[in-house]
PDB file of N, CA and C in Angstrom:
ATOM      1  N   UNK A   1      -2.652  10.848  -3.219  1.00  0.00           N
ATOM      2  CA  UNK A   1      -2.178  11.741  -4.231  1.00  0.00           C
ATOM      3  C   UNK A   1      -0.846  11.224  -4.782  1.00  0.00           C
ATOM      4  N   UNK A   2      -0.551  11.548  -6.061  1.00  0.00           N
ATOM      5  CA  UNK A   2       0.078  11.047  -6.983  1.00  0.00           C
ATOM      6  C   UNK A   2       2.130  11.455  -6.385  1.00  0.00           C
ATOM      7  N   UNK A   3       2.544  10.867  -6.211  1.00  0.00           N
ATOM      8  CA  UNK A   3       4.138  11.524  -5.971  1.00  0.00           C
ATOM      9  C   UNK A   3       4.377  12.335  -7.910  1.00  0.00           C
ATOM     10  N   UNK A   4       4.759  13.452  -7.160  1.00  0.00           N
ATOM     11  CA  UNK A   4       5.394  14.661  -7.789  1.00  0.00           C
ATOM     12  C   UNK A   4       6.464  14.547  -8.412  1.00  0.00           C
ATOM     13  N   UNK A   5       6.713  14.837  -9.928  1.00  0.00           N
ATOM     14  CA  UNK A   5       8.111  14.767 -10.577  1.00  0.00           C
ATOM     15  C   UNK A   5       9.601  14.943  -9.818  1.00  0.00           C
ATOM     16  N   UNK A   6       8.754  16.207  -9.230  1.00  0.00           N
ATOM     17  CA  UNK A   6      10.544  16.595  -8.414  1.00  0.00           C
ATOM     18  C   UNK A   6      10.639  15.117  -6.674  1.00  0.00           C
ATOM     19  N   UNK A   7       9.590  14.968  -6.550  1.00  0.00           N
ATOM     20  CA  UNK A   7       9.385  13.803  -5.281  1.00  0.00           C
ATOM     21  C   UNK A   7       9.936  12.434  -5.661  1.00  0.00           C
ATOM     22  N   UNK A   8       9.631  12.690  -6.833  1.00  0.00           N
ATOM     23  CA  UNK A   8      10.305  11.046  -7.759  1.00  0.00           C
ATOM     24  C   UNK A   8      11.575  11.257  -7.174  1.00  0.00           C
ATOM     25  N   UNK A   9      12.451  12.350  -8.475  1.00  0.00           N
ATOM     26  CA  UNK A   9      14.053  12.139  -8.496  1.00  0.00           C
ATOM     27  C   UNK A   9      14.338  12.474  -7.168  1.00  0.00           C
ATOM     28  N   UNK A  10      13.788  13.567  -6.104  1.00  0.00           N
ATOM     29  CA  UNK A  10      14.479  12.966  -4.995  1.00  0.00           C
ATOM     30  C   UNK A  10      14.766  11.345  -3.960  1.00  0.00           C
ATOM     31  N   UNK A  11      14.011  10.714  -4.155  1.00  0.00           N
ATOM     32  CA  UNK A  11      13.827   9.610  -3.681  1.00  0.00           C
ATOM     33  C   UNK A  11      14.293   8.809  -4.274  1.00  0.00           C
ATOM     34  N   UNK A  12      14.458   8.736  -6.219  1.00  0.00           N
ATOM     35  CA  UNK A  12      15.416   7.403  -7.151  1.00  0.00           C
ATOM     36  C   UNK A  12      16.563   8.639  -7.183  1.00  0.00           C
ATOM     37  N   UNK A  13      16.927   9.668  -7.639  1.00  0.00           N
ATOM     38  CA  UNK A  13      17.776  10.342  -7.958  1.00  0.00           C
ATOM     39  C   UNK A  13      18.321  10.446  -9.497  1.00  0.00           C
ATOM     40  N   UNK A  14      17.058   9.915  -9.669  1.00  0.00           N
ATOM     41  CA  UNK A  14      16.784   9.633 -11.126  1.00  0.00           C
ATOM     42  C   UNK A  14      15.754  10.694 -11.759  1.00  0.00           C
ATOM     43  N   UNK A  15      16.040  11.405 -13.295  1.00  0.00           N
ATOM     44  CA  UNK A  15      14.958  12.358 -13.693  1.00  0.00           C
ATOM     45  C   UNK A  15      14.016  11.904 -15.004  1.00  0.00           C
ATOM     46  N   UNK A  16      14.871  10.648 -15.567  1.00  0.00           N
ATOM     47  CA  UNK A  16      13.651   9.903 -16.343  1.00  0.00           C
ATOM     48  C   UNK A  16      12.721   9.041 -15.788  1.00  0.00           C
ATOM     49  N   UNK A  17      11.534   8.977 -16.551  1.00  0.00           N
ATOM     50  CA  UNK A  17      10.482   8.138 -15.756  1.00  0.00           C
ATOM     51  C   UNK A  17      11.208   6.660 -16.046  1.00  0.00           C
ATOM     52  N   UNK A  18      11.514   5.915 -17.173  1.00  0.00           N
ATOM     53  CA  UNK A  18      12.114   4.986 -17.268  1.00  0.00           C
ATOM     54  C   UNK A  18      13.190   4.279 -16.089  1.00  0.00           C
ATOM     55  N   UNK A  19      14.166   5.102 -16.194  1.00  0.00           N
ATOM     56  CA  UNK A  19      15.215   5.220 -15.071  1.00  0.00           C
ATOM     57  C   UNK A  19      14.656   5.215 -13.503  1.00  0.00           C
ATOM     58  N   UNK A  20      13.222   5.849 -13.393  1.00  0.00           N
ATOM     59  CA  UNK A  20      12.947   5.700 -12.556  1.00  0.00           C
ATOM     60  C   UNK A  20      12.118   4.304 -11.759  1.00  0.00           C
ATOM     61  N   UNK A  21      11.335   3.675 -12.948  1.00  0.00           N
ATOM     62  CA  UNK A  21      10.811   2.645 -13.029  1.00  0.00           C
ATOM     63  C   UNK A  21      11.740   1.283 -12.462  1.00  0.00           C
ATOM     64  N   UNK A  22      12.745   1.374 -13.445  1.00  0.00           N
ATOM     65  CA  UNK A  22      13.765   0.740 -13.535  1.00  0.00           C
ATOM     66  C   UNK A  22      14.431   0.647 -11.923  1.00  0.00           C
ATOM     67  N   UNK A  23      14.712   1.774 -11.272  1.00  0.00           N
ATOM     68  CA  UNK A  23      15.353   1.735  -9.641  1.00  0.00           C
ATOM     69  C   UNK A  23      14.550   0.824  -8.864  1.00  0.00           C
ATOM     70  N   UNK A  24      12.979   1.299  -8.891  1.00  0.00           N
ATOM     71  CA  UNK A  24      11.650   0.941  -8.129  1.00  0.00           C
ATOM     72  C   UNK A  24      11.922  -0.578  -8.435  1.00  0.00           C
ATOM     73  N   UNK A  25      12.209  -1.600  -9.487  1.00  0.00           N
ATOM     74  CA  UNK A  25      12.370  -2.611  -9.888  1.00  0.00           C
ATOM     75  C   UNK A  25      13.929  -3.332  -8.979  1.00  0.00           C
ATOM     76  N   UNK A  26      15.064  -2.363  -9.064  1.00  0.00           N
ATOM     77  CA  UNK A  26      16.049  -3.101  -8.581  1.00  0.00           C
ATOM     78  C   UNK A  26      16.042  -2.643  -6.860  1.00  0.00           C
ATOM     79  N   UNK A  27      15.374  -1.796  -6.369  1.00  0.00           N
ATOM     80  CA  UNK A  27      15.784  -1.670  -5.090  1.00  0.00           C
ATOM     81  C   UNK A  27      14.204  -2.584  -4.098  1.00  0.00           C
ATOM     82  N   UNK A  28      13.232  -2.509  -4.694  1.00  0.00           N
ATOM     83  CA  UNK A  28      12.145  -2.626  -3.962  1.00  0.00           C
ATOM     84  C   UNK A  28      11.513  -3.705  -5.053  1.00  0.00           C
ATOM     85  N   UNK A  29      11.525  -4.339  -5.810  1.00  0.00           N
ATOM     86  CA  UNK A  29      11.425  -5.634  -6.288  1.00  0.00           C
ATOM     87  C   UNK A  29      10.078  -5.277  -7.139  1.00  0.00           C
ATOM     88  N   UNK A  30       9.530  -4.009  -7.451  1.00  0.00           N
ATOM     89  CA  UNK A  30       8.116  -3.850  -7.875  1.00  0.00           C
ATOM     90  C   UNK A  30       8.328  -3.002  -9.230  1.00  0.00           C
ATOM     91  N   UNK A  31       7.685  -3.434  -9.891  1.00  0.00           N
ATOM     92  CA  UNK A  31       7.113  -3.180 -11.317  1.00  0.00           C
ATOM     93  C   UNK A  31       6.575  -2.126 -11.351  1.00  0.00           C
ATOM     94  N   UNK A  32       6.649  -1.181 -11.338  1.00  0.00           N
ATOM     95  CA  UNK A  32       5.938   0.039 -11.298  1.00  0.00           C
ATOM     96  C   UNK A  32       5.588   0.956 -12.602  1.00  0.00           C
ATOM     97  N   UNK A  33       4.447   0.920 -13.060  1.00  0.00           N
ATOM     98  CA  UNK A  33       4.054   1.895 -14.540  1.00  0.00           C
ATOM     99  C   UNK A  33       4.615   3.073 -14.374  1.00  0.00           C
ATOM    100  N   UNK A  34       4.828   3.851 -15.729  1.00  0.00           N
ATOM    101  CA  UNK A  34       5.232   4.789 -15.493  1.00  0.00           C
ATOM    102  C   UNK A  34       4.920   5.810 -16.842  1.00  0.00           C
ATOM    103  N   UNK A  35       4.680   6.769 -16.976  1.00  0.00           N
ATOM    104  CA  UNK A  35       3.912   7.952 -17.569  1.00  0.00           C
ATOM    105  C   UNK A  35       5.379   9.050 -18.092  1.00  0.00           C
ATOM    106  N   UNK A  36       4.630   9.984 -18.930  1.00  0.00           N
ATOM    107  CA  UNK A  36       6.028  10.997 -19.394  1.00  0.00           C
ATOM    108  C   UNK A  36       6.335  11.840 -18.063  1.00  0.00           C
ATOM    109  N   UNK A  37       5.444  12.217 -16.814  1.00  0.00           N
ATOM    110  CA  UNK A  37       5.504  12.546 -15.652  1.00  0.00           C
ATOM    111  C   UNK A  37       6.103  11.590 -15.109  1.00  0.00           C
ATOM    112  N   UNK A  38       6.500  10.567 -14.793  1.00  0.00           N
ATOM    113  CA  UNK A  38       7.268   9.685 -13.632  1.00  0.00           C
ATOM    114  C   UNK A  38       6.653   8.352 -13.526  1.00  0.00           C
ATOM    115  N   UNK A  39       7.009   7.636 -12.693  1.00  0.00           N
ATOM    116  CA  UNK A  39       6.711   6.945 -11.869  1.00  0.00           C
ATOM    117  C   UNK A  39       4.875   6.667 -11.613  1.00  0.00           C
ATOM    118  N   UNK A  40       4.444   5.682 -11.400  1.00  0.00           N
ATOM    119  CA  UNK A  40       2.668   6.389 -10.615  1.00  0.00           C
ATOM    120  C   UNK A  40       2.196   5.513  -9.654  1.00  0.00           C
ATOM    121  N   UNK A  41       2.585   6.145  -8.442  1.00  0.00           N
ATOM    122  CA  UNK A  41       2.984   5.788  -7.378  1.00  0.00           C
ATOM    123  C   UNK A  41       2.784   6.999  -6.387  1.00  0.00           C
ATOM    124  N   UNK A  42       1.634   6.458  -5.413  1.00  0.00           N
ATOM    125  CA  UNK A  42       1.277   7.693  -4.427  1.00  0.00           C
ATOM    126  C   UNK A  42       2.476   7.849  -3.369  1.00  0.00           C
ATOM    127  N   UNK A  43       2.346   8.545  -2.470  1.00  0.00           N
ATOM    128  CA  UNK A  43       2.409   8.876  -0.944  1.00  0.00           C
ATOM    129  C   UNK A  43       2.368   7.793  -0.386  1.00  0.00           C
ATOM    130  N   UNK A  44       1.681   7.162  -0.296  1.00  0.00           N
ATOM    131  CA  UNK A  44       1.032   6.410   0.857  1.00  0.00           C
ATOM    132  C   UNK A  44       1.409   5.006   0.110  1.00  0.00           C
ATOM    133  N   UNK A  45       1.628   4.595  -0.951  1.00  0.00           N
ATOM    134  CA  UNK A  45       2.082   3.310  -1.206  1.00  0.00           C
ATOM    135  C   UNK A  45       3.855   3.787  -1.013  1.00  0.00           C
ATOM    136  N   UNK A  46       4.101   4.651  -1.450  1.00  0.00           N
ATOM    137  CA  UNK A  46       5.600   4.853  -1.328  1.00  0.00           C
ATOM    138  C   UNK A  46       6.257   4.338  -0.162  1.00  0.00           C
ATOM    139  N   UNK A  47       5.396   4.960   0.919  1.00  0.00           N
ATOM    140  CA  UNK A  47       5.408   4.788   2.498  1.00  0.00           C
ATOM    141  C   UNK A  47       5.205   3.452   3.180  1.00  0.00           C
ATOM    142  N   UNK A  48       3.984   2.850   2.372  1.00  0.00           N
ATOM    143  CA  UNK A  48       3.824   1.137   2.959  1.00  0.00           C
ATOM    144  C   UNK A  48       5.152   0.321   1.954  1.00  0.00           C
ATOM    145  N   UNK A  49       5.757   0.284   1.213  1.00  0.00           N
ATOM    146  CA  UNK A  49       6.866  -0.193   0.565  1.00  0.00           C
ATOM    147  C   UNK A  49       8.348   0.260   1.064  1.00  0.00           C
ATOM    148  N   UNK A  50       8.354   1.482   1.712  1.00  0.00           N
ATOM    149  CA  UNK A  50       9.817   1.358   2.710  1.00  0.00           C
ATOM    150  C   UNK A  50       9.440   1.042   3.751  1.00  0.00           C
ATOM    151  N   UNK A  51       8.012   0.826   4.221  1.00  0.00           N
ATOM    152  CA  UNK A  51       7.867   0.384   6.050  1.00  0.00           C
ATOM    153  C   UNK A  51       8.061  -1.126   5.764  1.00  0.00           C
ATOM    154  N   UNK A  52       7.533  -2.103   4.842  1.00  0.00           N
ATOM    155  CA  UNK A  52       7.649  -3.091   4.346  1.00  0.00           C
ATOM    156  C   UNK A  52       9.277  -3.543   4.335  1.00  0.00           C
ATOM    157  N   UNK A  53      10.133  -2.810   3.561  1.00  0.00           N
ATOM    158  CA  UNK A  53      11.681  -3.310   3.436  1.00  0.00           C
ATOM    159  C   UNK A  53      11.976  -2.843   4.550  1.00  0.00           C
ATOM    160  N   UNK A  54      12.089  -1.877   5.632  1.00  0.00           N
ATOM    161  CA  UNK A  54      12.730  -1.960   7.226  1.00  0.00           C
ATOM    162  C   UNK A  54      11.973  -2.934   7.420  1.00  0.00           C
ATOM    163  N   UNK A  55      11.352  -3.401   7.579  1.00  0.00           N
ATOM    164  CA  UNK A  55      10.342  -4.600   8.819  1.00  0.00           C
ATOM    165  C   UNK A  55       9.463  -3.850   9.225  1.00  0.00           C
ATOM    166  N   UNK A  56       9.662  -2.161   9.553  1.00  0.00           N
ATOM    167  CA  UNK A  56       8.847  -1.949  10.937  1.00  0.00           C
ATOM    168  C   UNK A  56       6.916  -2.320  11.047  1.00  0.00           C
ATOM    169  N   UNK A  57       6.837  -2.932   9.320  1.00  0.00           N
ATOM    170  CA  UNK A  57       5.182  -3.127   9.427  1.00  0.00           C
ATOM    171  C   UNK A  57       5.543  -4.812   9.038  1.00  0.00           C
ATOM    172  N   UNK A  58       4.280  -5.229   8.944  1.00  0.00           N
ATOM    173  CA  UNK A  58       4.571  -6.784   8.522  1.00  0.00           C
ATOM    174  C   UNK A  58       3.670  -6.667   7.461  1.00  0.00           C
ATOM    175  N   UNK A  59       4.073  -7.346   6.298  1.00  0.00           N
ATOM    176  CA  UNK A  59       3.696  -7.583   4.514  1.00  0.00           C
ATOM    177  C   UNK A  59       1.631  -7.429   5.049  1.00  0.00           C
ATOM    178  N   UNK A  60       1.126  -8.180   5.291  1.00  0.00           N
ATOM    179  CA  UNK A  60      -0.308  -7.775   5.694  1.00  0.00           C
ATOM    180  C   UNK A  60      -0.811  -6.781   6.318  1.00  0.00           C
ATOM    181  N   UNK A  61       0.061  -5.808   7.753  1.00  0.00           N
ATOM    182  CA  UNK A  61      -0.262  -4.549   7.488  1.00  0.00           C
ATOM    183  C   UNK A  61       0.188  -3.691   6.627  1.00  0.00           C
ATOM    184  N   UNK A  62       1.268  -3.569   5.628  1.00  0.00           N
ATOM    185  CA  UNK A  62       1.794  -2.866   5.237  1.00  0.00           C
ATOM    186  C   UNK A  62       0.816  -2.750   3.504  1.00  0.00           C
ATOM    187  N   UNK A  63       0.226  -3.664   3.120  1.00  0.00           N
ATOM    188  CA  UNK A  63      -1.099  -4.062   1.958  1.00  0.00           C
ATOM    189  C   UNK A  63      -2.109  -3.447   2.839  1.00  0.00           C
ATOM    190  N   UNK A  64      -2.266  -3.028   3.848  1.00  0.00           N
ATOM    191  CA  UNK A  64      -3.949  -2.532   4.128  1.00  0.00           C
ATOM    192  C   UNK A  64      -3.348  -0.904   4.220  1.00  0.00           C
ATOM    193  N   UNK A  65      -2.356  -0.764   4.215  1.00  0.00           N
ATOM    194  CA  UNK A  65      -1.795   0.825   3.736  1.00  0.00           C
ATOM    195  C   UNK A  65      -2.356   1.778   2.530  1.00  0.00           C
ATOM    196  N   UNK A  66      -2.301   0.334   1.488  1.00  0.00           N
ATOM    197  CA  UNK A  66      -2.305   1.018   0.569  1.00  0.00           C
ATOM    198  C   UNK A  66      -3.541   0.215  -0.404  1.00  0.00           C
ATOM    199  N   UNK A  67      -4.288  -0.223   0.249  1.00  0.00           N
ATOM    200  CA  UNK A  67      -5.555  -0.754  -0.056  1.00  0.00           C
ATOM    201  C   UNK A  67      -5.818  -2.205  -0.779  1.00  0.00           C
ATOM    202  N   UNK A  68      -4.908  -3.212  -0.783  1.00  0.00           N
ATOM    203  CA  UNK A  68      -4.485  -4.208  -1.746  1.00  0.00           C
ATOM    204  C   UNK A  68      -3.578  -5.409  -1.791  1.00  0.00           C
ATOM    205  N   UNK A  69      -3.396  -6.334  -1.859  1.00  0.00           N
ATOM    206  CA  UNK A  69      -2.658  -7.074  -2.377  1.00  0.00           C
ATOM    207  C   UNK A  69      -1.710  -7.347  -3.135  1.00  0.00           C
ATOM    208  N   UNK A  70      -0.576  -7.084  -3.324  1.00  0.00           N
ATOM    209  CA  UNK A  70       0.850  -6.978  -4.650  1.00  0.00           C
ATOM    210  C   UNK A  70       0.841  -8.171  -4.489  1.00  0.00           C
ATOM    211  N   UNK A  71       0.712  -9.094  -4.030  1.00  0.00           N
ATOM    212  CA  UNK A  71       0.693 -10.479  -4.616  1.00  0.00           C
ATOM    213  C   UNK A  71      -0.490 -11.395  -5.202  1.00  0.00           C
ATOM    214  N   UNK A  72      -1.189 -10.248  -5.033  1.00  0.00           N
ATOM    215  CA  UNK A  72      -2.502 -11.271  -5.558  1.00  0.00           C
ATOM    216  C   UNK A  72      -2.720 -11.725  -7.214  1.00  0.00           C
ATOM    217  N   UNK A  73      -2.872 -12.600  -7.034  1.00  0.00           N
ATOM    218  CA  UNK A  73      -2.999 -13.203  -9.067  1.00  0.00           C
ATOM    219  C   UNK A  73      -4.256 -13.342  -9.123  1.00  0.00           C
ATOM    220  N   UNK A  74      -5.120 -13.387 -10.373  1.00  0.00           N
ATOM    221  CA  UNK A  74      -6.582 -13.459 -10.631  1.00  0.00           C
ATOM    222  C   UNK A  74      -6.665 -15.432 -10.815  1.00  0.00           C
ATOM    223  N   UNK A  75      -8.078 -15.711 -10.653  1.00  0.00           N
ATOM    224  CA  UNK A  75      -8.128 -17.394 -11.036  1.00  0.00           C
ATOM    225  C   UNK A  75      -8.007 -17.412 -12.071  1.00  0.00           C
ATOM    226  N   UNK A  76      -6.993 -18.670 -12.445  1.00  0.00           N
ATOM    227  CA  UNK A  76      -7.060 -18.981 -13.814  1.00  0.00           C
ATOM    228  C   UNK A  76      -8.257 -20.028 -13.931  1.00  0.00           C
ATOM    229  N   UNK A  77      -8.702 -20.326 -14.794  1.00  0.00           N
ATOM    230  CA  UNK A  77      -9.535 -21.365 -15.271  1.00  0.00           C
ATOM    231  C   UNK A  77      -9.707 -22.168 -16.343  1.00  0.00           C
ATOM    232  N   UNK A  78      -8.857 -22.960 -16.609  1.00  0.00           N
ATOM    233  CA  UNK A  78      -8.541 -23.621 -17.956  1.00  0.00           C
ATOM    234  C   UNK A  78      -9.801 -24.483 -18.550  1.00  0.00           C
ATOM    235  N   UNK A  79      -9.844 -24.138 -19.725  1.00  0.00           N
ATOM    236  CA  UNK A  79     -10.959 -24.713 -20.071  1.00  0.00           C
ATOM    237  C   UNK A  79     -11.044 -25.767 -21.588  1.00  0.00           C
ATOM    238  N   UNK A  80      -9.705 -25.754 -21.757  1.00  0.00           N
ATOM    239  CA  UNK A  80      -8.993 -26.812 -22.252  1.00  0.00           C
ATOM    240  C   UNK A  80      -7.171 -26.963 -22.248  1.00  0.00           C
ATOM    241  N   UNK A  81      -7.396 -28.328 -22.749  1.00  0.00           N
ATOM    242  CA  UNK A  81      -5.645 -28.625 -22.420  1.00  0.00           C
ATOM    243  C   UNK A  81      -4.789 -28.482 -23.849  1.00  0.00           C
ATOM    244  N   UNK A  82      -3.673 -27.509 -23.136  1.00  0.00           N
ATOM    245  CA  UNK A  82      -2.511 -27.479 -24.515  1.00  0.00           C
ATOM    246  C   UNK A  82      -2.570 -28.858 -25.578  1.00  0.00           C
ATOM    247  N   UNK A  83      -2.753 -28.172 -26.718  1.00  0.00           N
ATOM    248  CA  UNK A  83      -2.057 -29.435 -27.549  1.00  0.00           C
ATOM    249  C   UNK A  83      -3.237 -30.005 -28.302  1.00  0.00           C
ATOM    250  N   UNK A  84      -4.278 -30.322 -27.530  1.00  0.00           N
ATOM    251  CA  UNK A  84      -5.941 -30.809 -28.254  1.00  0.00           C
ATOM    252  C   UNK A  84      -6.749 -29.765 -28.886  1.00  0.00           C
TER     253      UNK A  84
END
């Protein structure tokens, strides 16, 4: 479930979604979308992203938290070269 307007600004201390985006970016290094409601960002990823910055999980359990990969990139596949 989705974190709650008032769940946002307690946690950035921030009440725009922008502003809030923006914290999620300088404190926890993640890009996070964000809506005229906040932030969009559950519970449960909130939770694997501060267990992640203490240590107390390690980056591979702390991705099966929240169902996924934050580092994963899609294949590229070039199928011609710049310039030709």
């Amino acid at each position: 479930m989705r974190l709650t307007p008032d769940e946002l600004e307690k946690i950035t201390g921030r009440s725009m979604p922008a502003a809030q985006a923006r914290w999620f970016k300088t404190h926890y290094g993640q890009e996070i979308p964000h809506d005229r409601k906040g932030v969009i960002i559950t519970a449960q990823a909130w939770e694997a992203m501060v267990a992640r910055k203490c240590g107390t999980v390690a980056k591979g359990e702390a991705l099966n938290l929240v169902g996924g990969d934050i580092d994963a990139r899609p294949t590229v596949k070039l199928t011609k070269a710049l310039g030709q």
